[in-house]
N, C-alpha and C. Protein backbone atom coordinates (compact mmCIF):
# COMPACT_ATOMS: atom_id res chain seq x y z
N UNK A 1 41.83 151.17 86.64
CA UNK A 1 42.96 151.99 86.23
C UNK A 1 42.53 153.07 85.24
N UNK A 2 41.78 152.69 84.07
CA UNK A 2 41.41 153.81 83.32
C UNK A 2 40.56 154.67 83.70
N UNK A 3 39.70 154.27 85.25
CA UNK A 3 38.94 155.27 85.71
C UNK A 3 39.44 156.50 86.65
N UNK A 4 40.75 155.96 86.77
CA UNK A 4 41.81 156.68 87.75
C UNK A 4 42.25 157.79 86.71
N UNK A 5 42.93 157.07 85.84
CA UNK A 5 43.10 158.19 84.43
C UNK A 5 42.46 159.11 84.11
N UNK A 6 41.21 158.82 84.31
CA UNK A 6 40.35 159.56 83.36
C UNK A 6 39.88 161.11 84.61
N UNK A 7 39.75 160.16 85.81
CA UNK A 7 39.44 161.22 86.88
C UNK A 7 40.92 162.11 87.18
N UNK A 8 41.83 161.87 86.84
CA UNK A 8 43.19 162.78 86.92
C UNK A 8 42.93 163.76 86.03
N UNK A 9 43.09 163.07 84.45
CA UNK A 9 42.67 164.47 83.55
C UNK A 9 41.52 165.56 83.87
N UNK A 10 39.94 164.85 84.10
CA UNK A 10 39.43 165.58 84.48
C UNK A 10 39.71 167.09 85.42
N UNK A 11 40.53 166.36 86.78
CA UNK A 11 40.73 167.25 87.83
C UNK A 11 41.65 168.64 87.08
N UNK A 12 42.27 167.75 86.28
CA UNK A 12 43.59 168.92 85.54
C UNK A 12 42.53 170.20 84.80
N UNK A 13 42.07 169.47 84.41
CA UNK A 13 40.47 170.25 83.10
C UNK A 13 40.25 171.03 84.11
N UNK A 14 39.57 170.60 85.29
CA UNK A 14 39.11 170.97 86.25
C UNK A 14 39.21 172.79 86.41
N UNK A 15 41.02 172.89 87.03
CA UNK A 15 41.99 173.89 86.71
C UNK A 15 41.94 174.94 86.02
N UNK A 16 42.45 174.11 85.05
CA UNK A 16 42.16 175.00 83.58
C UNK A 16 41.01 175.55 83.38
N UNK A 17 40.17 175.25 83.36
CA UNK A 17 38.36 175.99 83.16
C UNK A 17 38.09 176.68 84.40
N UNK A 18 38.65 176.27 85.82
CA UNK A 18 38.10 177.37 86.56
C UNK A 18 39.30 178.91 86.22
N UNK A 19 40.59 178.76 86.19
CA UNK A 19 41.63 179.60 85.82
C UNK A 19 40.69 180.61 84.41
N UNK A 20 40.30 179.73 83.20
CA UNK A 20 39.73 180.67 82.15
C UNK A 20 38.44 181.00 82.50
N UNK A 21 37.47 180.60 83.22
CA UNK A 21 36.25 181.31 83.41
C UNK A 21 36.24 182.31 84.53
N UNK A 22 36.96 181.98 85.35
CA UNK A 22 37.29 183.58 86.64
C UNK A 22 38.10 184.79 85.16
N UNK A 23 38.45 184.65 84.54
CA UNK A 23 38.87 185.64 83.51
C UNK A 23 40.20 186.28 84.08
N UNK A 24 40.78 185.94 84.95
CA UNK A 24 41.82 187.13 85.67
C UNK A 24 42.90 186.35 86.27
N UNK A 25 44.22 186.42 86.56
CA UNK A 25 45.17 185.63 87.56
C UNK A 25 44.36 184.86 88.58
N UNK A 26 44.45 183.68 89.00
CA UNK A 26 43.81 183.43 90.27
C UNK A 26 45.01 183.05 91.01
N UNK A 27 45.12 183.08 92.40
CA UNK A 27 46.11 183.03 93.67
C UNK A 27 46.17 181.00 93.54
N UNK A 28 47.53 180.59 94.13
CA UNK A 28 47.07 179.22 94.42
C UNK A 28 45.99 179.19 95.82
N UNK A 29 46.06 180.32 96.60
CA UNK A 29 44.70 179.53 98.01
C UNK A 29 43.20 179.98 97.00
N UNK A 30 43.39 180.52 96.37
CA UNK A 30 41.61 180.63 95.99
C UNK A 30 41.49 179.78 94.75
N UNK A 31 42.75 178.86 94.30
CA UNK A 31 42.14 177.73 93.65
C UNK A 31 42.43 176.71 94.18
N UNK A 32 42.83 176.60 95.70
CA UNK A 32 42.56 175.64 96.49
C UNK A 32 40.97 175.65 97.45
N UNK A 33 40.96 177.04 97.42
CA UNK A 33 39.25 177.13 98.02
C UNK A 33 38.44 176.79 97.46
N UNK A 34 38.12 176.89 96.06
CA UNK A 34 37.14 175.93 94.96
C UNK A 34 36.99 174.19 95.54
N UNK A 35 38.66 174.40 95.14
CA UNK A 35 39.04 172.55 94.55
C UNK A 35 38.70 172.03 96.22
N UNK A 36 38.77 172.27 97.00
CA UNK A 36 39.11 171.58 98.45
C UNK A 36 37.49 171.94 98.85
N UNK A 37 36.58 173.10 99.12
CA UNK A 37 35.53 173.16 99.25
C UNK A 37 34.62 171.79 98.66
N UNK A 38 34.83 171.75 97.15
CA UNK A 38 33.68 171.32 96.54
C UNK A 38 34.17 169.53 96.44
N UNK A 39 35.46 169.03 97.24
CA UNK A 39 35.81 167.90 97.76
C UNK A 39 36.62 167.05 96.22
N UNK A 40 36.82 168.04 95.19
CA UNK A 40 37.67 167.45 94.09
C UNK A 40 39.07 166.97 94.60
N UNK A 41 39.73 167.56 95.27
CA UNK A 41 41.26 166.77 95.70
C UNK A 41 41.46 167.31 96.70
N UNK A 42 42.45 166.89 97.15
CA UNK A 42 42.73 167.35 98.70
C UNK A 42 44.73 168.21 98.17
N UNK A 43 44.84 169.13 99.30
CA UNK A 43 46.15 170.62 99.35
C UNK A 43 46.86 169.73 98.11
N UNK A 44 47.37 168.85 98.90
CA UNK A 44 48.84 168.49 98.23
C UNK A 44 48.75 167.68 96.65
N UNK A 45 47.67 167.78 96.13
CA UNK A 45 47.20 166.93 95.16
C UNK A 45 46.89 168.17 94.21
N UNK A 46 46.23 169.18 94.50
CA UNK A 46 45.94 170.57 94.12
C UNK A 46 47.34 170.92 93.70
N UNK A 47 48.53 170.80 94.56
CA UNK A 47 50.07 171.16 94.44
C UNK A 47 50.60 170.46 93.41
N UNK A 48 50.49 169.44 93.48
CA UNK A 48 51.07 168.53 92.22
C UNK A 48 50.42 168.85 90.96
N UNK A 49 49.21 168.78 90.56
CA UNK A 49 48.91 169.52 89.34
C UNK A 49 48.83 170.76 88.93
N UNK A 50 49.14 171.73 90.00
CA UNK A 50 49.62 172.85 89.32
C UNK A 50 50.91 172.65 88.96
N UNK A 51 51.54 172.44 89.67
CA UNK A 51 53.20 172.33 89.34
C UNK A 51 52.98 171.42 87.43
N UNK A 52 52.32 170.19 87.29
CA UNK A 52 52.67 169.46 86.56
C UNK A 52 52.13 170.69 85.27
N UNK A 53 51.29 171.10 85.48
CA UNK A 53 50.02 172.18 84.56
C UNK A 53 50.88 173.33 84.05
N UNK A 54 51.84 173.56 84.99
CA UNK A 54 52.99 174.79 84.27
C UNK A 54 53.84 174.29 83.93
N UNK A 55 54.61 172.87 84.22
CA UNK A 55 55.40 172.44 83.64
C UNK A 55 55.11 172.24 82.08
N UNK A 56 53.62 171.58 81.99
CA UNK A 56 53.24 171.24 80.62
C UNK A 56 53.17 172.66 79.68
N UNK A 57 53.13 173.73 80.29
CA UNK A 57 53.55 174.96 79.53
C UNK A 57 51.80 175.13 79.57
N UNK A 58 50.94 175.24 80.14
CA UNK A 58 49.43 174.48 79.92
C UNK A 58 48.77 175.87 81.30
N UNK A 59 49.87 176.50 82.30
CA UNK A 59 49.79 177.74 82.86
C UNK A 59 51.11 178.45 83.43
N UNK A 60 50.62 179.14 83.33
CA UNK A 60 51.79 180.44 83.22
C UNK A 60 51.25 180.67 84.75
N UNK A 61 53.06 180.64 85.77
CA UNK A 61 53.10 181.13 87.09
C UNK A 61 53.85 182.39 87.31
N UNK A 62 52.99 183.41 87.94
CA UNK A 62 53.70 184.75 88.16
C UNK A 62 53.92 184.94 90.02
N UNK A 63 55.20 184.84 90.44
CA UNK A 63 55.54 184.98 91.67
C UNK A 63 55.14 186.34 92.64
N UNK A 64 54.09 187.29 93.21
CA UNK A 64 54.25 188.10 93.76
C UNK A 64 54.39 188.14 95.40
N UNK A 65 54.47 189.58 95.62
CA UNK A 65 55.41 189.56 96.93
C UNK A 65 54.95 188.71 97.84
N UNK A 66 53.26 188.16 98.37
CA UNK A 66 52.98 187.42 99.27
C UNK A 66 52.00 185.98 98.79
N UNK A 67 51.94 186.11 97.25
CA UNK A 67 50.81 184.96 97.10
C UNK A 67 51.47 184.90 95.31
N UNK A 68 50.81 183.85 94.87
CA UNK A 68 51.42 183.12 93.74
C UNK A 68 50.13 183.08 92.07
N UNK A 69 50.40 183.45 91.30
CA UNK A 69 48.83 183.48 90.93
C UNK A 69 49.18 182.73 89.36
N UNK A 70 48.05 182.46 88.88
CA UNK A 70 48.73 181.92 87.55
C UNK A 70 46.96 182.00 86.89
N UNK A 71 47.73 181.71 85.38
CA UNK A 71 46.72 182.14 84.09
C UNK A 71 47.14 181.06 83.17
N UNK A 72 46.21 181.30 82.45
CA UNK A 72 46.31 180.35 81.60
C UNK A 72 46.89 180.69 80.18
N UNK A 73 47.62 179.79 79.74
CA UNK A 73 48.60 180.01 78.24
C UNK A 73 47.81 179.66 77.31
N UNK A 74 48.32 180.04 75.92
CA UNK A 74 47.65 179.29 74.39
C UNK A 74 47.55 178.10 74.71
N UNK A 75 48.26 177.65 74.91
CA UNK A 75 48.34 175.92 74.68
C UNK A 75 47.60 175.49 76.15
N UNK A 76 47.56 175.97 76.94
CA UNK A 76 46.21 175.71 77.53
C UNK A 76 45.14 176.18 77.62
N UNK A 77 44.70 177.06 76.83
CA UNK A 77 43.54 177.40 75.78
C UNK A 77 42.97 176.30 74.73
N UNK A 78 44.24 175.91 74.08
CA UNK A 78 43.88 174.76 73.17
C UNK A 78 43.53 173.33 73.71
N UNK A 79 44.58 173.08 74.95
CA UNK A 79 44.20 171.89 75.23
C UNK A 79 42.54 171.68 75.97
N UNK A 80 42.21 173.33 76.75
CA UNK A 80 41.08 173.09 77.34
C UNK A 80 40.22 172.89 76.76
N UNK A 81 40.36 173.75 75.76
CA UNK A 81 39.17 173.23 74.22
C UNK A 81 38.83 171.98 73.84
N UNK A 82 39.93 171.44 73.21
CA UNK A 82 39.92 169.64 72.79
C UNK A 82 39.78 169.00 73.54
N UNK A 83 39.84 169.15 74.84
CA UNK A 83 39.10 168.27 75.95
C UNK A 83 37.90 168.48 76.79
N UNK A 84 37.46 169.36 76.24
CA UNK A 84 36.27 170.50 76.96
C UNK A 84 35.32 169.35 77.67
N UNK A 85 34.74 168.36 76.90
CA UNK A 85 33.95 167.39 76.84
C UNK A 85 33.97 166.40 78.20
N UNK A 86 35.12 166.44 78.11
CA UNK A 86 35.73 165.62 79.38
C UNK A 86 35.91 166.05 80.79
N UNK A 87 34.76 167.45 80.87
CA UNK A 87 34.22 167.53 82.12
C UNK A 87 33.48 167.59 82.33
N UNK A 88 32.80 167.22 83.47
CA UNK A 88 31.73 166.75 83.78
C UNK A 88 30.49 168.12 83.97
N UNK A 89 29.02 168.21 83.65
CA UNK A 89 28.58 169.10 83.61
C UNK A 89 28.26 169.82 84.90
N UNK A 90 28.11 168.87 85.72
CA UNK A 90 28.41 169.10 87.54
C UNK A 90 29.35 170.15 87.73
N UNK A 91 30.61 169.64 87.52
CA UNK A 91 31.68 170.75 87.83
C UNK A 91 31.81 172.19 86.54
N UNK A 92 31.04 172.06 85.65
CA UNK A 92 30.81 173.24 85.11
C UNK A 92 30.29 174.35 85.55
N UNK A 93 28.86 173.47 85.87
CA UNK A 93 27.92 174.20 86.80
C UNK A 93 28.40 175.29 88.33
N UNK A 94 29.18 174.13 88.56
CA UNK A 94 29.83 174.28 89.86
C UNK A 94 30.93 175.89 89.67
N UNK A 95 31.87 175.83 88.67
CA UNK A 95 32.69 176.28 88.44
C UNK A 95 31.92 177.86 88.07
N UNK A 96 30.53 177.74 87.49
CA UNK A 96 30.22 178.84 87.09
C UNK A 96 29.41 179.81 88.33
N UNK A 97 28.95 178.98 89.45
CA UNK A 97 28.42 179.44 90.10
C UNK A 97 29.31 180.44 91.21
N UNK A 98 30.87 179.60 91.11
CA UNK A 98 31.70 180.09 92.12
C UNK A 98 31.98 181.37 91.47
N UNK A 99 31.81 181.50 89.78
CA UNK A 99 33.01 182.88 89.76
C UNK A 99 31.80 183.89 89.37
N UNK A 100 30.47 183.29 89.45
CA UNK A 100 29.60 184.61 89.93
C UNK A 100 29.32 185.02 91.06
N UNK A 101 29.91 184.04 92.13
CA UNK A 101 29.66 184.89 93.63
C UNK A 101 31.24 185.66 93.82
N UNK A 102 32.29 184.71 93.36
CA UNK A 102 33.28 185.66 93.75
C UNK A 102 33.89 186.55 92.58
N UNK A 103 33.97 186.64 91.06
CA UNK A 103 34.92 187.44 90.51
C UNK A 103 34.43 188.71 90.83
N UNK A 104 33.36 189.02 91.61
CA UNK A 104 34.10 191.27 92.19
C UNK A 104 34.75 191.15 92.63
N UNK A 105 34.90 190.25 94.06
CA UNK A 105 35.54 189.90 94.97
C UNK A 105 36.89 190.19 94.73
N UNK A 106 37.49 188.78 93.96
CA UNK A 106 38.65 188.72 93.27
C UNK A 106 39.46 189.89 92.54
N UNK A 107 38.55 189.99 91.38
CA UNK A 107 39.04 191.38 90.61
C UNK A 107 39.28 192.56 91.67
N UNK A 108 38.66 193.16 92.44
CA UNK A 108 39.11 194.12 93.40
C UNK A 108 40.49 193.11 94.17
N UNK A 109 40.15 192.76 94.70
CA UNK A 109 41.52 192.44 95.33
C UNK A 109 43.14 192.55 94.85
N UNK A 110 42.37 192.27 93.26
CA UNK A 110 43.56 191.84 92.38
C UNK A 110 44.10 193.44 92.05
N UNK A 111 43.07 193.98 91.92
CA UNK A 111 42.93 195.56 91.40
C UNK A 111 44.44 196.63 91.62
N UNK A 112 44.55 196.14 93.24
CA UNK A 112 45.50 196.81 93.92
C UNK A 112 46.44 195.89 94.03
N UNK A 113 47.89 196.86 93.77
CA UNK A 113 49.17 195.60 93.76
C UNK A 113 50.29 196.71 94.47
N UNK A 114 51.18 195.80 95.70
CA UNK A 114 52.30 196.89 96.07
C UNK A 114 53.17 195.55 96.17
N UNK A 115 54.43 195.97 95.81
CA UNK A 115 55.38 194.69 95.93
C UNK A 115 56.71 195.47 96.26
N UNK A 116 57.12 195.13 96.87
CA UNK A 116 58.75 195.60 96.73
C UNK A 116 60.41 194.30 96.21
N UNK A 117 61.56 195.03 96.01
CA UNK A 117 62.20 194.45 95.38
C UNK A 117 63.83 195.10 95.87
N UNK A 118 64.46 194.49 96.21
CA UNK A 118 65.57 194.62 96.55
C UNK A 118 66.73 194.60 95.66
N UNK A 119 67.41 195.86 95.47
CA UNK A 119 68.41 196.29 94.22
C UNK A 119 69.94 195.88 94.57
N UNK A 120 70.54 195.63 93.39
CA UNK A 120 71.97 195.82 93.59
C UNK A 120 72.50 196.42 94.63
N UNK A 121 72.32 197.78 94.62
CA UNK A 121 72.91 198.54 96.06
C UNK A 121 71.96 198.81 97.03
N UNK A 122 71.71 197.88 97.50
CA UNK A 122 70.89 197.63 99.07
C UNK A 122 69.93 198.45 98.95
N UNK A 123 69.24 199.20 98.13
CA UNK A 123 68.43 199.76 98.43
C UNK A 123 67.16 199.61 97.28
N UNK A 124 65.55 199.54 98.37
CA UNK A 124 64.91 198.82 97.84
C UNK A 124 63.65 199.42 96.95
N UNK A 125 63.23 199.21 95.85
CA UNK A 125 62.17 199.61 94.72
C UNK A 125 60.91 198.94 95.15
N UNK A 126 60.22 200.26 95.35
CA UNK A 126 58.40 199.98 95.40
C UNK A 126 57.92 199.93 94.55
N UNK A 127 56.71 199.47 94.18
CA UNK A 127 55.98 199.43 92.95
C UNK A 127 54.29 199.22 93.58
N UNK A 128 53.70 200.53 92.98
CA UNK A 128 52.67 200.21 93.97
C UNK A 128 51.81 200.50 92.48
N UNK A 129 50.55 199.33 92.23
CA UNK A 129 49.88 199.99 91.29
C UNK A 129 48.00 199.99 91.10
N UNK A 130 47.41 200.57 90.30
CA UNK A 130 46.00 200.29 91.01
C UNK A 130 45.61 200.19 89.30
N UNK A 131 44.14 199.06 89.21
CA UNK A 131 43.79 198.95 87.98
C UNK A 131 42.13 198.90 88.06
N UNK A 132 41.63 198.80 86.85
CA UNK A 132 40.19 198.71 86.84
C UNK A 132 39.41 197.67 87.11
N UNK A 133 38.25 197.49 86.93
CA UNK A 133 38.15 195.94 87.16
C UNK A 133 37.92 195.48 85.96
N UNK A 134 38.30 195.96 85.10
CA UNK A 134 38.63 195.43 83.59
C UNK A 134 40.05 194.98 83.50
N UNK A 135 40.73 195.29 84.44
CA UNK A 135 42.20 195.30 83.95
C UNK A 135 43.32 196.10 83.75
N UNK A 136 42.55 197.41 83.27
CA UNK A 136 43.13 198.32 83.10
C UNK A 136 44.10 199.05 83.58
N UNK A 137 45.23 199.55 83.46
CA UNK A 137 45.68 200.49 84.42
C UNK A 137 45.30 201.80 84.93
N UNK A 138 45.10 202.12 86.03
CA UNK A 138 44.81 203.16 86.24
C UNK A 138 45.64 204.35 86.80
N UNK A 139 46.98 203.90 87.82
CA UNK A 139 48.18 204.04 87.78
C UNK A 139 49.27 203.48 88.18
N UNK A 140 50.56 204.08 88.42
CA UNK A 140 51.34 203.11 88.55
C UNK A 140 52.88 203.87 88.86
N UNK A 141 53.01 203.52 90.28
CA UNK A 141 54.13 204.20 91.11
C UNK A 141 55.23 203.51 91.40
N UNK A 142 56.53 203.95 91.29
CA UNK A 142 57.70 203.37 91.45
C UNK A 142 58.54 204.16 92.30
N UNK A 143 58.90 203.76 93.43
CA UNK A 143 59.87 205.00 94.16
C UNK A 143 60.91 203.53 94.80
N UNK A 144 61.88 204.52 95.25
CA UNK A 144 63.05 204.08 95.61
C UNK A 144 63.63 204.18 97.09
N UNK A 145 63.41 203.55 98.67
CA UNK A 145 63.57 203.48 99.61
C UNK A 145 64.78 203.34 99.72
N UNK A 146 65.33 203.73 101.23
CA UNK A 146 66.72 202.63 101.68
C UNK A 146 66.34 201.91 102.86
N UNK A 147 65.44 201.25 103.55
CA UNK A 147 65.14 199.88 104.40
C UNK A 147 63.67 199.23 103.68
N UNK A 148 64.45 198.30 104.37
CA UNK A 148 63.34 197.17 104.07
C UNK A 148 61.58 197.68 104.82
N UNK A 149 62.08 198.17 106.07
CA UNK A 149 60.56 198.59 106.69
C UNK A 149 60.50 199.94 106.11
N UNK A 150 60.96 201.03 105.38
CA UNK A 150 60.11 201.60 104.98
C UNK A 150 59.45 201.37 103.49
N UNK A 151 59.78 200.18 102.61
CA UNK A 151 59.22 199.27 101.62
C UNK A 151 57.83 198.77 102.02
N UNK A 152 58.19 198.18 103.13
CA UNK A 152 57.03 197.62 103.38
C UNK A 152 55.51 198.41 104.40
N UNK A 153 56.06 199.45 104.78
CA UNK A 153 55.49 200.12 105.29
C UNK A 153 54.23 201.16 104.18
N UNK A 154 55.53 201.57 102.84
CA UNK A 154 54.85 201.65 101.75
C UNK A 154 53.57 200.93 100.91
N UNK A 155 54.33 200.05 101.12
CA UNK A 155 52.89 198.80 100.72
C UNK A 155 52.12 198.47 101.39
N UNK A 156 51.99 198.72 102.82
CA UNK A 156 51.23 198.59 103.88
C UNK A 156 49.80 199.87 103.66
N UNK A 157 50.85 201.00 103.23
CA UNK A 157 49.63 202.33 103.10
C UNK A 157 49.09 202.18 102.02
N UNK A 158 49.96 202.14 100.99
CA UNK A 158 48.85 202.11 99.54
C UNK A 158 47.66 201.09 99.47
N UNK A 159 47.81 199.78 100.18
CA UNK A 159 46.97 198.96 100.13
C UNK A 159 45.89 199.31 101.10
N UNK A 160 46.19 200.26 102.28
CA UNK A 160 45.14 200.38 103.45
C UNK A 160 44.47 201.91 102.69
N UNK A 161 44.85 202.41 101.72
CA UNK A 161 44.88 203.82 101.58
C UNK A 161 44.12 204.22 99.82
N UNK A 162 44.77 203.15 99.30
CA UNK A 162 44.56 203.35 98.30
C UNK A 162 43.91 204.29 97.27
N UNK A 163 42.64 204.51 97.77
CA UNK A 163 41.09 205.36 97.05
C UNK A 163 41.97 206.80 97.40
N UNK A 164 42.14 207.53 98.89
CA UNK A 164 42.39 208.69 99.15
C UNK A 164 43.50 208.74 98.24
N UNK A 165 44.56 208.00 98.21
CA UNK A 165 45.98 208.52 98.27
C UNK A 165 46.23 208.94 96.43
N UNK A 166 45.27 207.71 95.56
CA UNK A 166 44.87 207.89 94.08
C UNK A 166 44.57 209.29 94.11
N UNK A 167 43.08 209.34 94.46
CA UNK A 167 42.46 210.67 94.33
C UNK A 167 43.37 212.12 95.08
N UNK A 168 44.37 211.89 95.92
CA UNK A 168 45.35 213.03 96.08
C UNK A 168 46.37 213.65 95.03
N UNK A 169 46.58 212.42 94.56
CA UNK A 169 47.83 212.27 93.48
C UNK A 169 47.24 213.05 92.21
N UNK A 170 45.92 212.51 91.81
CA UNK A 170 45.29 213.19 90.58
C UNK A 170 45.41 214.42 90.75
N UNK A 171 44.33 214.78 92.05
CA UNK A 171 44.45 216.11 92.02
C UNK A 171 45.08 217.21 92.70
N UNK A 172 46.64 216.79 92.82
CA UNK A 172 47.89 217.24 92.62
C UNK A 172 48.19 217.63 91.25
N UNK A 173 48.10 216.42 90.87
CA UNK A 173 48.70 216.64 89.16
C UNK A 173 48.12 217.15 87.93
N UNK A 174 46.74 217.73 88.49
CA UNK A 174 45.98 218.14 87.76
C UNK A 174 45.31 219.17 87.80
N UNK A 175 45.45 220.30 89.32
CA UNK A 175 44.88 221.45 89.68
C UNK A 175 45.81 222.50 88.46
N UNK A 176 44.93 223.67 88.85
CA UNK A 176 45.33 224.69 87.71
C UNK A 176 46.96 225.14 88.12
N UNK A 177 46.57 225.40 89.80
CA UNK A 177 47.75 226.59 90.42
C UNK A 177 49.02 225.79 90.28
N UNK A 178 50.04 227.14 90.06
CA UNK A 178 51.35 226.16 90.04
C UNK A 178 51.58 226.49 91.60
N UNK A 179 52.45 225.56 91.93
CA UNK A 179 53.27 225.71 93.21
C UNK A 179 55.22 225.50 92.70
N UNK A 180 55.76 226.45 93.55
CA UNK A 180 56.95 226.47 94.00
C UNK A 180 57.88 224.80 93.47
N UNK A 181 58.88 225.26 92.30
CA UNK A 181 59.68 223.39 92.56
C UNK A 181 60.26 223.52 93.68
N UNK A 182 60.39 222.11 93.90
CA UNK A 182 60.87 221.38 94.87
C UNK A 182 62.29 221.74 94.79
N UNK A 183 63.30 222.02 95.80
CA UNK A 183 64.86 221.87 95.85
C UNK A 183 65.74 221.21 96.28
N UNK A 184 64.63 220.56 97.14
CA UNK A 184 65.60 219.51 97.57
C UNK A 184 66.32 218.18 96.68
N UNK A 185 67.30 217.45 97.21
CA UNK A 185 67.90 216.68 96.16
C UNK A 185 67.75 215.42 97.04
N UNK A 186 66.48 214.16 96.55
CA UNK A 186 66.12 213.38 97.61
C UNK A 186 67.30 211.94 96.82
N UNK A 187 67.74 211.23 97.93
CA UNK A 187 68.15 210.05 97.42
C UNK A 187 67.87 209.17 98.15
N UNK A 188 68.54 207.30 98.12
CA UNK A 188 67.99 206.83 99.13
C UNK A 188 68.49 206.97 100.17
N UNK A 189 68.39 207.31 101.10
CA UNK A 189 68.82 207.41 102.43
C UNK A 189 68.11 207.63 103.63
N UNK A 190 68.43 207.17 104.35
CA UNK A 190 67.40 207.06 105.76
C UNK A 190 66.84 208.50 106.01
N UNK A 191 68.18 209.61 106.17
CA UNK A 191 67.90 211.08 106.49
C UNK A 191 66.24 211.94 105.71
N UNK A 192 66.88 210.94 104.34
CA UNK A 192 65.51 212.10 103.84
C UNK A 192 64.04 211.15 103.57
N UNK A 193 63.57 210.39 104.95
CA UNK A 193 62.78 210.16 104.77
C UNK A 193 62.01 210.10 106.29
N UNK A 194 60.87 210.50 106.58
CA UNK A 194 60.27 210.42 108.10
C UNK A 194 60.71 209.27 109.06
N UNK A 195 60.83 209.45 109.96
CA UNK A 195 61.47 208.48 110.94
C UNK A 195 60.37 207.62 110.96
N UNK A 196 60.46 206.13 111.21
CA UNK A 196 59.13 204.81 110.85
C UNK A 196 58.44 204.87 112.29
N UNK A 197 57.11 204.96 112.04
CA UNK A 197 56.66 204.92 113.28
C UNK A 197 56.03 203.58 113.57
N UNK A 198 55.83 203.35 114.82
CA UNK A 198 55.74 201.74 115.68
C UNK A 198 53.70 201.67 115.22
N UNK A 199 53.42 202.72 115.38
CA UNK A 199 51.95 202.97 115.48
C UNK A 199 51.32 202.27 114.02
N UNK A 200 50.45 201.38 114.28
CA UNK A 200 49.92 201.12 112.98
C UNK A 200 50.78 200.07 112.27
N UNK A 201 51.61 199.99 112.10
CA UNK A 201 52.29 199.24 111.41
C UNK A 201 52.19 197.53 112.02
N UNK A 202 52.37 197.12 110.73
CA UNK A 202 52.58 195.14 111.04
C UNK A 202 53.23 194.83 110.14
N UNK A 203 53.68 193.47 109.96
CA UNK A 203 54.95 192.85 109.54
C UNK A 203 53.76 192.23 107.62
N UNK A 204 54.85 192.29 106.93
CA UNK A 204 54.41 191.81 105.53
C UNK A 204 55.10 190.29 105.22
């Protein structure tokens, strides 16, 4: 029984130290790809201690539009500390080797974010944003659709597009010449936006 104990906490430690040594949000499937690869627990066991790990206030869960990611809090800072000991040097090892093959990996992935969000009056807010691999912001777009597929169609390009569509935007906003304002008066509405085309597109 106390060896059962002791291998539970561990697995929890487990968590926690791979969450603070990747340095960045991690997704729940890429801290099921660690934990399930290297044969520490199996899906639904992985599920239960995250759930129990944010309940304990021990990680912080942030919901985005297609995947779930979580970080770690003070108090699971502290607890990982005072129990540091109580993992095994195997899975240290282990833990350190994974987030030098994958944190570019990760961090780029993480880099780029498009989510959308559905408003009071049916009509829906993009948020598309791009960061460094420090973290940083680099920018950060908010526009206002009226369907759901052209939301997602939005997030479909910025994520396939990203590098060009940055580097257009800059240097838009940053060439010398002025150009002509705009007169038109855009709102949400289907009319003032390109008709959605079938080509290219897939479901989010």
């Amino acid at each position: 029984m106390k060896d059962a104990i002791h291998q539970l906490a561990e697995h929890k430690l487990i968590i926690l130290y791979l969450v603070k040594k990747m340095g960045i949000a991690l997704s729940n499937s890429e801290i099921c790809q660690f934990l399930l690869e290297k044969n520490y627990m199996d899906y639904f066991t992985v599920q239960q201690y995250l759930a129990e790990l944010v309940s304990a206030g021990w990680l912080d869960k942030v919901r985005e539009q297609n995947s779930t990611r979580y970080t770690l809090t003070e108090d699971g800072e502290d607890v990982l500390m005072y129990f540091m000991n109580h993992i095994s040097e195997q899975a240290k090892n282990e833990i350190y080797v994974y987030v030098q093959e994958n944190q570019n990996r990760i961090r780029a992935e993480y880099a780029v974010t498009a989510n959308y969000f559905l408003e009071l009056n049916d009509d829906y807010l993009v948020k598309c944003g791009l960061c460094d691999q420090n973290g940083a912001t680099l920018m950060e777009i908010s526009v206002t659709v009226a369907t759901k597929k052209q939301a997602q169609t939005i997030c479909q390009n910025w994520r396939k597009n990203v590098s060009a569509l940055y580097g257009n935007i800059m240097t838009s906003l940053i060439k010398a010449e002025q150009t002509p304002p705009c007169t038109n008066h855009f709102k949400a509405d289907p009319d003032c936006f390109p008709k959605d085309s079938a080509e290219g597109t897939e479901k989010i």
